[in-house]
N, C-alpha and C. Protein backbone atom coordinates (compact mmCIF):
# COMPACT_ATOMS: atom_id res chain seq x y z
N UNK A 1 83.04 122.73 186.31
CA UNK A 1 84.35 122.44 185.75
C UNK A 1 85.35 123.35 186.42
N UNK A 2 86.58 122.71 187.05
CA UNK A 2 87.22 123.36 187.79
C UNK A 2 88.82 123.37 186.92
N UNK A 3 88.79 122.63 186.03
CA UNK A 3 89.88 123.16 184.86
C UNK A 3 90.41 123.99 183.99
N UNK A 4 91.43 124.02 183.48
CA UNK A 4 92.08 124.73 182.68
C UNK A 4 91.15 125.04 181.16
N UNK A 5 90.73 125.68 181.00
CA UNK A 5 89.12 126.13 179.60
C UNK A 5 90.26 125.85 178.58
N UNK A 6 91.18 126.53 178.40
CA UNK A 6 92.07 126.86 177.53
C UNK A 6 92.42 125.30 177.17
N UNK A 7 93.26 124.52 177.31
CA UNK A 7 93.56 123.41 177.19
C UNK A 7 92.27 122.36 177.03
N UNK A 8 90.98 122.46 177.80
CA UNK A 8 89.64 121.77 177.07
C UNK A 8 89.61 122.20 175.74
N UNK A 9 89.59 123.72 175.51
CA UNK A 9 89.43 124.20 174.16
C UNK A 9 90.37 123.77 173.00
N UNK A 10 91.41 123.52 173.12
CA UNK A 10 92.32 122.98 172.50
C UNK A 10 92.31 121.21 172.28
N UNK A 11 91.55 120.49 173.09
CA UNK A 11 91.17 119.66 173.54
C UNK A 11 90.31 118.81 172.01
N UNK A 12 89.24 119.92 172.50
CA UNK A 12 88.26 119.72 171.87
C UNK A 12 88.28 120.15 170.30
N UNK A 13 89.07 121.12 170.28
CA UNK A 13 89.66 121.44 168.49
C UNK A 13 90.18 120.48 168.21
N UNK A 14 91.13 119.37 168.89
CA UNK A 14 92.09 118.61 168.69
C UNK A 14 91.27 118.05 167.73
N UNK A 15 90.40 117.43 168.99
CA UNK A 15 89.16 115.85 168.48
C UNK A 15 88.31 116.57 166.94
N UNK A 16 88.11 117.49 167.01
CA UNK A 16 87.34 118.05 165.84
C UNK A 16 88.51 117.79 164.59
N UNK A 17 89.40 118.50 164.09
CA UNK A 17 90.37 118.38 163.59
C UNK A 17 90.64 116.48 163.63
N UNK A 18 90.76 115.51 164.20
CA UNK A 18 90.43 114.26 163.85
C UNK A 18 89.47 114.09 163.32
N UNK A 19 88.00 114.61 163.57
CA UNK A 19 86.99 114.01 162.68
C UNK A 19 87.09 114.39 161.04
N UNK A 20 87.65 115.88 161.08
CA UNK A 20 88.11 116.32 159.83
C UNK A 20 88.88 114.94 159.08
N UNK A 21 89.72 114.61 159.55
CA UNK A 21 90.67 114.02 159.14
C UNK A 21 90.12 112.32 158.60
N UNK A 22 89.33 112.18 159.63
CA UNK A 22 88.78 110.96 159.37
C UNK A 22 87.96 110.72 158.33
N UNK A 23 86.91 112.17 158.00
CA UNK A 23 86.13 112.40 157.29
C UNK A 23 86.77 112.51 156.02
N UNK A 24 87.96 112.56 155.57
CA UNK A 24 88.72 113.45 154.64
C UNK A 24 89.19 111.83 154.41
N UNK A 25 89.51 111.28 154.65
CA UNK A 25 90.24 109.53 154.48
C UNK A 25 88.92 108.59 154.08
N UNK A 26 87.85 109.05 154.77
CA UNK A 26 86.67 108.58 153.95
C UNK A 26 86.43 108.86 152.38
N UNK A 27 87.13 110.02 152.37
CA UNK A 27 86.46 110.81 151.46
C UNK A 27 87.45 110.04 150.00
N UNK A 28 88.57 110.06 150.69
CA UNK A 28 89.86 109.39 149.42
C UNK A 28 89.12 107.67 149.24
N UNK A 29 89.10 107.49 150.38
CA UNK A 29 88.93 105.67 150.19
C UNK A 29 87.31 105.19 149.15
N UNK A 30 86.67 106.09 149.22
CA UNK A 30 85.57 106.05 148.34
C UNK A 30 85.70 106.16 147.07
N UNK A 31 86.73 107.91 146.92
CA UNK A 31 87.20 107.76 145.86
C UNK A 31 88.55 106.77 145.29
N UNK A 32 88.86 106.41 145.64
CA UNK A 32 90.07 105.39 145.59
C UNK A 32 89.36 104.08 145.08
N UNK A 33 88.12 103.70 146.01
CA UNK A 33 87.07 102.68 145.31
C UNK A 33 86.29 102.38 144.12
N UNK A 34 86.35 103.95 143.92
CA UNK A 34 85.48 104.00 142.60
C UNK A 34 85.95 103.77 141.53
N UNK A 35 87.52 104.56 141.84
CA UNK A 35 88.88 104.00 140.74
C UNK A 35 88.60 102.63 140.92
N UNK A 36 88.83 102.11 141.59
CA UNK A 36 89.33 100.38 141.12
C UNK A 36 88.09 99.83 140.64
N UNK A 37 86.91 99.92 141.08
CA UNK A 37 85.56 99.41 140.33
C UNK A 37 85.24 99.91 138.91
N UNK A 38 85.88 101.11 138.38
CA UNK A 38 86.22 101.66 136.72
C UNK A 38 87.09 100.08 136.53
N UNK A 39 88.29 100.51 136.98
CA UNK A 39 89.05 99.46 136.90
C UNK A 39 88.92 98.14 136.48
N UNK A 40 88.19 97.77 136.85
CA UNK A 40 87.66 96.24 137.02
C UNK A 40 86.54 96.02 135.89
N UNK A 41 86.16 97.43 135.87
CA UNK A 41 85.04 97.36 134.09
C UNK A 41 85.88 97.28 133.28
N UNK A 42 86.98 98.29 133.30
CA UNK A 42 87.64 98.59 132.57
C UNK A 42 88.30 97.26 131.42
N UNK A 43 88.56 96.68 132.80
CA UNK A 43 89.96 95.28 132.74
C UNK A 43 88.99 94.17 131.53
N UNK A 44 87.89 94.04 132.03
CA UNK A 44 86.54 93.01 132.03
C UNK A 44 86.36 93.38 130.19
N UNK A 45 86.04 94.89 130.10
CA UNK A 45 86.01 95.42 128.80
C UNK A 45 87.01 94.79 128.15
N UNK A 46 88.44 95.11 128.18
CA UNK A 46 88.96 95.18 127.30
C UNK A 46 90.09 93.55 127.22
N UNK A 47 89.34 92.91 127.99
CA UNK A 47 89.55 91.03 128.10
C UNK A 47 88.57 90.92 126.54
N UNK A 48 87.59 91.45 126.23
CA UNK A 48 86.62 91.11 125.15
C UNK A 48 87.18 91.73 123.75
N UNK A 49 87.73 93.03 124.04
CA UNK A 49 88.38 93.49 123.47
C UNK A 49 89.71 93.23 122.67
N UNK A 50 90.63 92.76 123.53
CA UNK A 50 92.00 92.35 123.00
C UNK A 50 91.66 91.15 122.75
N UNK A 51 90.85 90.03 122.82
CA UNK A 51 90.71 89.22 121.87
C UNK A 51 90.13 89.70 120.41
N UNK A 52 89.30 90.59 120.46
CA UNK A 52 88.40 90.94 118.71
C UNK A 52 89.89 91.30 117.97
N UNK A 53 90.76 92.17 118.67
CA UNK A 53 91.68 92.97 118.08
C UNK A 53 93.04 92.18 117.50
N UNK A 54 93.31 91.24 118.05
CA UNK A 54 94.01 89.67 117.67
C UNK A 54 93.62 89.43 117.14
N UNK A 55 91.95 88.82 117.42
CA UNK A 55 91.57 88.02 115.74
C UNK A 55 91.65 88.90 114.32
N UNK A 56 91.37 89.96 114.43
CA UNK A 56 91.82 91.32 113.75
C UNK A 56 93.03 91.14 113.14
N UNK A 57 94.09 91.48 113.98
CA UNK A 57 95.34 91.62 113.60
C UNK A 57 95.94 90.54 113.15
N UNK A 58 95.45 89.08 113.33
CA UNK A 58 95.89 88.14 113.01
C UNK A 58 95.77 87.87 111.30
N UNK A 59 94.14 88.02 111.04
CA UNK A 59 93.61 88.51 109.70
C UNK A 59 94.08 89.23 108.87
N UNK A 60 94.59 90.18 109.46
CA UNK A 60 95.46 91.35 108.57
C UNK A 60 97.15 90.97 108.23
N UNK A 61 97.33 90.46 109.34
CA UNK A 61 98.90 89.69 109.27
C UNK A 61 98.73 88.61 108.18
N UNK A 62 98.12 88.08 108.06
CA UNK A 62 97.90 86.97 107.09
C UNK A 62 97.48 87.67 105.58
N UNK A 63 96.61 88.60 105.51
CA UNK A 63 96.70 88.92 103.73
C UNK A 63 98.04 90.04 103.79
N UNK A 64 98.54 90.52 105.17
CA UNK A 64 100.05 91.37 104.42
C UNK A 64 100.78 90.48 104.21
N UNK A 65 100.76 89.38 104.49
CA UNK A 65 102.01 88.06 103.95
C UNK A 65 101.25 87.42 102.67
N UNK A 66 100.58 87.62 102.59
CA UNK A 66 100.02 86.53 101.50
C UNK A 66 100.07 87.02 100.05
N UNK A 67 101.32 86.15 99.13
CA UNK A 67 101.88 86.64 97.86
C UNK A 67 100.76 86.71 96.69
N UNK A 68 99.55 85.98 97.06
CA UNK A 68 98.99 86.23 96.00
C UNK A 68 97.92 87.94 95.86
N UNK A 69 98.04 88.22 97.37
CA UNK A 69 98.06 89.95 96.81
C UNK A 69 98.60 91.19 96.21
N UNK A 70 97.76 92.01 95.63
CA UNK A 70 98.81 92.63 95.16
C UNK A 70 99.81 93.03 96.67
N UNK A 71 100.82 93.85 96.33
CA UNK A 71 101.72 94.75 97.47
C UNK A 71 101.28 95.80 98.06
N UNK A 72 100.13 96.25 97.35
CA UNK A 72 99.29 97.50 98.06
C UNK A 72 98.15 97.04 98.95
N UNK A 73 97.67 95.99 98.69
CA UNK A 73 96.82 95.62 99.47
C UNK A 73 97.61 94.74 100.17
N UNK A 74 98.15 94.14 100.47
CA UNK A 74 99.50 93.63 101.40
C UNK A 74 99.75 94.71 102.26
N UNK A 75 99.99 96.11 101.94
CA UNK A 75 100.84 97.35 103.01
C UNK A 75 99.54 97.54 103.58
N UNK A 76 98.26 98.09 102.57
CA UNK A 76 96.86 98.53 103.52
C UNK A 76 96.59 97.58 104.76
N UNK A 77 96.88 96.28 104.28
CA UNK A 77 96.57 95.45 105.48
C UNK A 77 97.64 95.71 106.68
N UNK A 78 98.67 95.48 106.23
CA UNK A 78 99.67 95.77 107.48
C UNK A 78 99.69 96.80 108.11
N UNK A 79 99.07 98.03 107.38
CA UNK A 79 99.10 99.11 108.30
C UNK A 79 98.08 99.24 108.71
N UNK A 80 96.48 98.56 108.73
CA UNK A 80 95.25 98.39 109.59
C UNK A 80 96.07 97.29 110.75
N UNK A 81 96.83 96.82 110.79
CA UNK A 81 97.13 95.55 111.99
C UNK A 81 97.92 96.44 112.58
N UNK A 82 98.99 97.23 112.17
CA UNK A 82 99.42 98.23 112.85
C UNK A 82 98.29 99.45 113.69
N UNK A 83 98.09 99.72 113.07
CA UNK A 83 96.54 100.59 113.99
C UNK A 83 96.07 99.98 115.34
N UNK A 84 95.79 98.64 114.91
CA UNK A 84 94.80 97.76 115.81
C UNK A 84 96.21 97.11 116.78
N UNK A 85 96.83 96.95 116.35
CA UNK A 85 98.26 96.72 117.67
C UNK A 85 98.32 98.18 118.70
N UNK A 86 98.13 98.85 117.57
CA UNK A 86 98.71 100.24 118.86
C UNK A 86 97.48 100.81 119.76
N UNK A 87 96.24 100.40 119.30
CA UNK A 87 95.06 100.58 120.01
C UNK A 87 94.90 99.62 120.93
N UNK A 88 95.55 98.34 120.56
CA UNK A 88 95.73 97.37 121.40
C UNK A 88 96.61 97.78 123.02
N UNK A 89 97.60 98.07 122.50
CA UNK A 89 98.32 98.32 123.40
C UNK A 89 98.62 99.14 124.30
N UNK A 90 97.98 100.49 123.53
CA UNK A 90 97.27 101.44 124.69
C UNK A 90 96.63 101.27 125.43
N UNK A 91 95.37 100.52 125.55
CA UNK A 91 94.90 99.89 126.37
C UNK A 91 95.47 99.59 127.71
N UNK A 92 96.39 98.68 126.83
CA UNK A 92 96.78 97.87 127.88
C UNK A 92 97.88 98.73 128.90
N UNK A 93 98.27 99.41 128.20
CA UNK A 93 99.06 100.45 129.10
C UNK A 93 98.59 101.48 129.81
N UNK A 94 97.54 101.64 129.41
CA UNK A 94 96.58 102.73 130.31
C UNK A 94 95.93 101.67 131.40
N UNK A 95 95.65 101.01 131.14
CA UNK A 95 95.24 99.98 132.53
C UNK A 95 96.45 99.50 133.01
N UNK A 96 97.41 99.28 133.28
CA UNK A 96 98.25 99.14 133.88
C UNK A 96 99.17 99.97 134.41
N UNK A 97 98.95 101.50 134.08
CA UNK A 97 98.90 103.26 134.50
C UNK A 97 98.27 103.19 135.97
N UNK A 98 96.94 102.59 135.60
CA UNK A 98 95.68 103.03 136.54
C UNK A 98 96.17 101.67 137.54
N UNK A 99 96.33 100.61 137.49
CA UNK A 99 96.63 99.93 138.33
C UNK A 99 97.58 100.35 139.09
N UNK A 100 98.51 101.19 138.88
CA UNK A 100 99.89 101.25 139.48
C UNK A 100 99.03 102.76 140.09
N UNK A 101 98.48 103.30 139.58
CA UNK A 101 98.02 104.86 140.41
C UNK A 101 97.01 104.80 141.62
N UNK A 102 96.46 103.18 141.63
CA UNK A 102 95.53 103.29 142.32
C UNK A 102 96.01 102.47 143.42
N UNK A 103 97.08 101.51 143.07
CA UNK A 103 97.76 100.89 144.61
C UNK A 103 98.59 101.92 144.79
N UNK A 104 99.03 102.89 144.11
CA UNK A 104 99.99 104.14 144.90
C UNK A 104 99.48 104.94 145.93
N UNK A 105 98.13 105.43 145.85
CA UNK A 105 97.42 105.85 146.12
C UNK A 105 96.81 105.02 147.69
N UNK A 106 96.84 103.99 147.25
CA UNK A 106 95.95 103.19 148.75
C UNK A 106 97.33 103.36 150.18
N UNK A 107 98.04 103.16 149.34
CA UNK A 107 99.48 103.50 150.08
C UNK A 107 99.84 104.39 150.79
N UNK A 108 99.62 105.24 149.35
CA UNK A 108 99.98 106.51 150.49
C UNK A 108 98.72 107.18 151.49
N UNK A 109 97.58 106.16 150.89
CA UNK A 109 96.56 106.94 151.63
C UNK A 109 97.02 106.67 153.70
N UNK A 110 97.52 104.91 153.58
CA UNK A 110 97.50 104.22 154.60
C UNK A 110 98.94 105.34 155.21
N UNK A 111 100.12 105.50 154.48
CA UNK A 111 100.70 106.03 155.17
C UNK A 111 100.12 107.14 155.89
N UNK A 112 99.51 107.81 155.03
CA UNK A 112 98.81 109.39 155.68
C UNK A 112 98.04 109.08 157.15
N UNK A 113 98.22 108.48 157.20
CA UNK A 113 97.39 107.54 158.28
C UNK A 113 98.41 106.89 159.57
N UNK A 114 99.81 107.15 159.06
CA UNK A 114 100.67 106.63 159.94
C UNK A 114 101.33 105.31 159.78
N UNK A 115 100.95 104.87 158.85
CA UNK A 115 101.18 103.06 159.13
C UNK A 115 102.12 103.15 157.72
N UNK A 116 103.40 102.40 157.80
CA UNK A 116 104.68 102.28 156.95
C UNK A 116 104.11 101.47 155.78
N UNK A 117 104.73 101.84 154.43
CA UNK A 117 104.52 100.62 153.27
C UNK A 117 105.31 99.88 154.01
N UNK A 118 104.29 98.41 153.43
CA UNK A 118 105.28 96.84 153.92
C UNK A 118 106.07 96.70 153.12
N UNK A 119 106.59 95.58 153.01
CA UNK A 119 107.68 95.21 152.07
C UNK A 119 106.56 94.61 151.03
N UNK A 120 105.47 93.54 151.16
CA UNK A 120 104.60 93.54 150.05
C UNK A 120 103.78 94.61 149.34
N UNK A 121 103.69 96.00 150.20
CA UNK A 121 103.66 96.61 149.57
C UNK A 121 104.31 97.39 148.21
N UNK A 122 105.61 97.59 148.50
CA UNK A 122 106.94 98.20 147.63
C UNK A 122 106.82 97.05 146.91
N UNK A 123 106.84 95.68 147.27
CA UNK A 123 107.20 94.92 146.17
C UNK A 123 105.79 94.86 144.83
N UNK A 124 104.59 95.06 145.36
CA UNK A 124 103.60 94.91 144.44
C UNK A 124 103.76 96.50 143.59
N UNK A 125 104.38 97.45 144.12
CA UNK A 125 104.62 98.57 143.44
C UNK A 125 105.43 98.28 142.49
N UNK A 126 106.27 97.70 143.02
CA UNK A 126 107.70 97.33 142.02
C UNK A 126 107.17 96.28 140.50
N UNK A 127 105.98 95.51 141.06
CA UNK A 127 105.57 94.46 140.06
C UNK A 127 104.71 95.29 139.14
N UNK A 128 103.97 96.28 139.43
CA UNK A 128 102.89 97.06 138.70
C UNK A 128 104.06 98.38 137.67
N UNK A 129 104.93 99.03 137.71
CA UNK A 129 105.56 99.16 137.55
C UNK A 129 106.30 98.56 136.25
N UNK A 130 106.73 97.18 136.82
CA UNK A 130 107.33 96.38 135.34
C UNK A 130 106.19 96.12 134.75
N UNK A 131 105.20 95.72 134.96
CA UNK A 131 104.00 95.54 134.21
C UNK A 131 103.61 96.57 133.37
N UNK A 132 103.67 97.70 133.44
CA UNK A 132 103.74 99.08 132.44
C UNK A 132 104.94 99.54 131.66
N UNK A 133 106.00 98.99 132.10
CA UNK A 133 107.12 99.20 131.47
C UNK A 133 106.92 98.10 130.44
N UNK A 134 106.42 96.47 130.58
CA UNK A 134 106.44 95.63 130.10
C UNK A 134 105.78 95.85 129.01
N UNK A 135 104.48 96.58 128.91
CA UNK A 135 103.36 96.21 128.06
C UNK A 135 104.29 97.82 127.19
N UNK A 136 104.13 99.03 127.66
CA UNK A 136 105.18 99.52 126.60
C UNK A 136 106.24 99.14 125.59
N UNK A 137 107.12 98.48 126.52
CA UNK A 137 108.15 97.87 125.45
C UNK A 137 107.50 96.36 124.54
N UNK A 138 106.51 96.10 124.50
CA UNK A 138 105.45 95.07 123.69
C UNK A 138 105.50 96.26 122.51
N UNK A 139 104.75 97.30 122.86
CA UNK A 139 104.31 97.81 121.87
C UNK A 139 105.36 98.54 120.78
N UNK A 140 106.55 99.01 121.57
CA UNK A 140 107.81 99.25 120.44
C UNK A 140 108.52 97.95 119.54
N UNK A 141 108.13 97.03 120.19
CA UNK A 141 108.99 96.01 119.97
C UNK A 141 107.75 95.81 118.74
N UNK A 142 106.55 95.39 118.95
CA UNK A 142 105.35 95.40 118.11
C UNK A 142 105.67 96.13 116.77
N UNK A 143 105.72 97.57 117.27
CA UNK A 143 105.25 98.54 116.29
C UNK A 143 107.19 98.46 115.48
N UNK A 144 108.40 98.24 115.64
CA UNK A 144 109.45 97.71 115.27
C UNK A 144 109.18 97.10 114.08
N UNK A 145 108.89 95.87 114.71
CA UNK A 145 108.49 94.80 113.53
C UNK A 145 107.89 94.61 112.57
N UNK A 146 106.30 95.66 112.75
CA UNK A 146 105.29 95.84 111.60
C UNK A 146 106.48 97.08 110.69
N UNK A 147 107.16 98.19 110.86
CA UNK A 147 107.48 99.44 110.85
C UNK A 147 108.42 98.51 109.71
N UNK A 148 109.42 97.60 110.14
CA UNK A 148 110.17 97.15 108.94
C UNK A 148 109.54 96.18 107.75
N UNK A 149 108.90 95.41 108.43
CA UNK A 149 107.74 94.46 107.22
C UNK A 149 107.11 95.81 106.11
N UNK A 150 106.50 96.73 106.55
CA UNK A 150 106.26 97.44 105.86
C UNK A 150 107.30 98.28 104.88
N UNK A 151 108.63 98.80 105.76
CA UNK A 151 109.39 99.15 104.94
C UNK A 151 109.49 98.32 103.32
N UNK A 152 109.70 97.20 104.05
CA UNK A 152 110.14 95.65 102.86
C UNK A 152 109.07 95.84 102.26
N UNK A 153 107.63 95.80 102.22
CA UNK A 153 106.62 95.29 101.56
C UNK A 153 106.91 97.20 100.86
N UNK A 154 107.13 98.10 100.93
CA UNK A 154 106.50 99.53 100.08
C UNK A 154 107.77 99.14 99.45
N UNK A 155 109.16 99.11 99.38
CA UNK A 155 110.40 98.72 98.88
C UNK A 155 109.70 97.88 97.71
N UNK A 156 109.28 96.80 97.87
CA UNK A 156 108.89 96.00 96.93
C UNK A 156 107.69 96.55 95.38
N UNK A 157 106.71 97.42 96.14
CA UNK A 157 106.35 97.83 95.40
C UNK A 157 106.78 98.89 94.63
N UNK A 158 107.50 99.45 95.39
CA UNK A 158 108.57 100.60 94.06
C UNK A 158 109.29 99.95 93.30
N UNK A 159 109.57 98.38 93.82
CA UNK A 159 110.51 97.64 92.80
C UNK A 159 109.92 97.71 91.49
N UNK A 160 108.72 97.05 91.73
CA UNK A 160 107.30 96.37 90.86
C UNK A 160 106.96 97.65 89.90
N UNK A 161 106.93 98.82 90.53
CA UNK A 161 106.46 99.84 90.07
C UNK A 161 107.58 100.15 89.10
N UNK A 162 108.89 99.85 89.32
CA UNK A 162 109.92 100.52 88.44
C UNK A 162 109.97 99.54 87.32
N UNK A 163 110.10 98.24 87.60
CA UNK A 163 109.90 97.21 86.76
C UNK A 163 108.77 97.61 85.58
N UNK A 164 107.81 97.42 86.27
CA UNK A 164 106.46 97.98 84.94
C UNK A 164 106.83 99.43 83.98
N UNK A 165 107.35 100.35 84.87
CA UNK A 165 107.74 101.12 84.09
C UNK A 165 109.04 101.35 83.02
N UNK A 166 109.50 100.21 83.14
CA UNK A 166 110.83 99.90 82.41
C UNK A 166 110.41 98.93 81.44
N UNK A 167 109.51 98.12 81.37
CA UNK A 167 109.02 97.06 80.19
C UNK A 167 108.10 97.95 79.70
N UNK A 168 106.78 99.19 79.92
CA UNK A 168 105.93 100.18 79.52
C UNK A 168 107.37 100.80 78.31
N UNK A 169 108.30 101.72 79.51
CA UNK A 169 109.53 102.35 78.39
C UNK A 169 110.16 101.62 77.23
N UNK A 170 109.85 100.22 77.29
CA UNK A 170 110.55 99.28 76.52
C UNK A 170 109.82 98.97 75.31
N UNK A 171 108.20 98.42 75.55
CA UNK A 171 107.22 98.54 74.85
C UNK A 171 107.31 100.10 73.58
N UNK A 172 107.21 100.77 74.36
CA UNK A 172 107.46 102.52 73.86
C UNK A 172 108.64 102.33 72.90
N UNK A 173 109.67 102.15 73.51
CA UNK A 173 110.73 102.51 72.06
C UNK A 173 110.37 101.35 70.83
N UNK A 174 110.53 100.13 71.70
CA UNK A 174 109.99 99.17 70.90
C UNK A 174 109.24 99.56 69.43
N UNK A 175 107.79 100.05 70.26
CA UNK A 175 106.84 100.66 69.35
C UNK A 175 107.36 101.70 68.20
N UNK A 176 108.05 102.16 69.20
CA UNK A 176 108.50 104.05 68.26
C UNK A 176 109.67 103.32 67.26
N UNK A 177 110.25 102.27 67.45
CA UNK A 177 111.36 101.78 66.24
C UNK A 177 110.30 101.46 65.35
N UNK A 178 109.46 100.64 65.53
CA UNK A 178 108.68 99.95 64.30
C UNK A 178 107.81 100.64 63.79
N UNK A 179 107.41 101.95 64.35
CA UNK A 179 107.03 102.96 63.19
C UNK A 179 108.17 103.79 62.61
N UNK A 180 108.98 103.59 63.18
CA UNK A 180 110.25 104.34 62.17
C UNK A 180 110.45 103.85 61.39
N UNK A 181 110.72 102.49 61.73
CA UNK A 181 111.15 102.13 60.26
C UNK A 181 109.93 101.95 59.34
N UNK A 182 108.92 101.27 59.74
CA UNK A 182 107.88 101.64 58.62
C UNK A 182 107.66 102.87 57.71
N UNK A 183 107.77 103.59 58.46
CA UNK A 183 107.71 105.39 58.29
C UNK A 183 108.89 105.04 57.01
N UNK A 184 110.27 104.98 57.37
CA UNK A 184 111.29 104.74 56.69
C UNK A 184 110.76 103.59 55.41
N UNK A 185 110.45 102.71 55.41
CA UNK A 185 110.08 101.74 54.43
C UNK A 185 108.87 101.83 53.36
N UNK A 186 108.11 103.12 53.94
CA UNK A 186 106.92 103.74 52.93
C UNK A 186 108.01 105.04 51.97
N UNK A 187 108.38 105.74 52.81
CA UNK A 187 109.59 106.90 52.41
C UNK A 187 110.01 106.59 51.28
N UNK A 188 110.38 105.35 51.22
CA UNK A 188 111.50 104.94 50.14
C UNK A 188 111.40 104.08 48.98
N UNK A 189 110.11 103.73 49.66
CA UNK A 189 109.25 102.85 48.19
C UNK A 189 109.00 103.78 47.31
């Protein structure tokens, strides 16, 4: 070898330092794989799932409306459908977290790599994105609606509750006159 050592040596660190690198992009894309194959259990799971939790919540929506219960078992129900909405919907927002972390991720892996997001890229970011924003605002909008039904349905039972206790107080004096005057009508015989 009749060359410059110095510059081979540098040469040859270069190429080493690539295998690093290559080795290290292996290393993400595996793990990056393993995310999306959770993923895909994940998704599969809870397809079986958010149906049980509907038929659930549907069940429960139906005896909190239904007048021939009492109002307490009307609220218990609405607030088990409330439970099962917000377990619902976590879900769904945590998988759609992980969807958006794991095409972020492939992205930036590819940039690290040199190569620009496409425009289908940004745009499937942009769609994963509203898709988590989406399924959030489900669940306020969700948890809204049960939050006032319930207001109305506990309202009602303090009605009920004041009511009973106003015909009980009524009964009571009621009572307490007609031993007075009895009381009064033995007195005086």
């Amino acid at each position: 070898f009749t060359g410059n050592w110095n510059k081979l040596g540098d040469d040859v660190k270069s190429i080493g330092d690539n295998f690093a690198n290559i080795g290290d992009n292996i290393k993400k894309n595996v793990e990056i794989s393993k995310q999306e194959i959770q993923l895909a259990k994940d998704k599969r799971k809870t397809i079986v799932e958010e149906a049980s939790l509907n038929r659930d919540i549907a069940k429960l929506r139906l005896d909190a409306a239904d007048k021939t219960k009492s109002n307490k078992e009307r609220i218990d129900a609405l607030r088990k459908s409330l439970e099962k909405e917000k377990q619902l919907t976590v879900e769904k927002v945590k998988i759609a977290q992980s969807e958006l972390d794991i095409y972020q991720k492939r992205v930036a892996l590819a940039e690290g790599q040199g190569k620009k997001a496409s425009k289908e890229d940004k745009d499937r970011i942009a769609e994963l994105t509203a898709a988590k924003i989406n399924a959030e605002t489900e669940e306020f909008q969700r948890s809204k609606r049960a939050q006032t039904t319930l207001s109305t349905l506990e309202l009602d039972l303090l009605n009920e509750t004041e009511k009973n206790n106003i015909v009980e107080l009524k009964r009571y004096i009621k009572k307490s006159i007609l031993l007075k005057m009895d009381l009064v009508t033995k007195t005086s015989l």
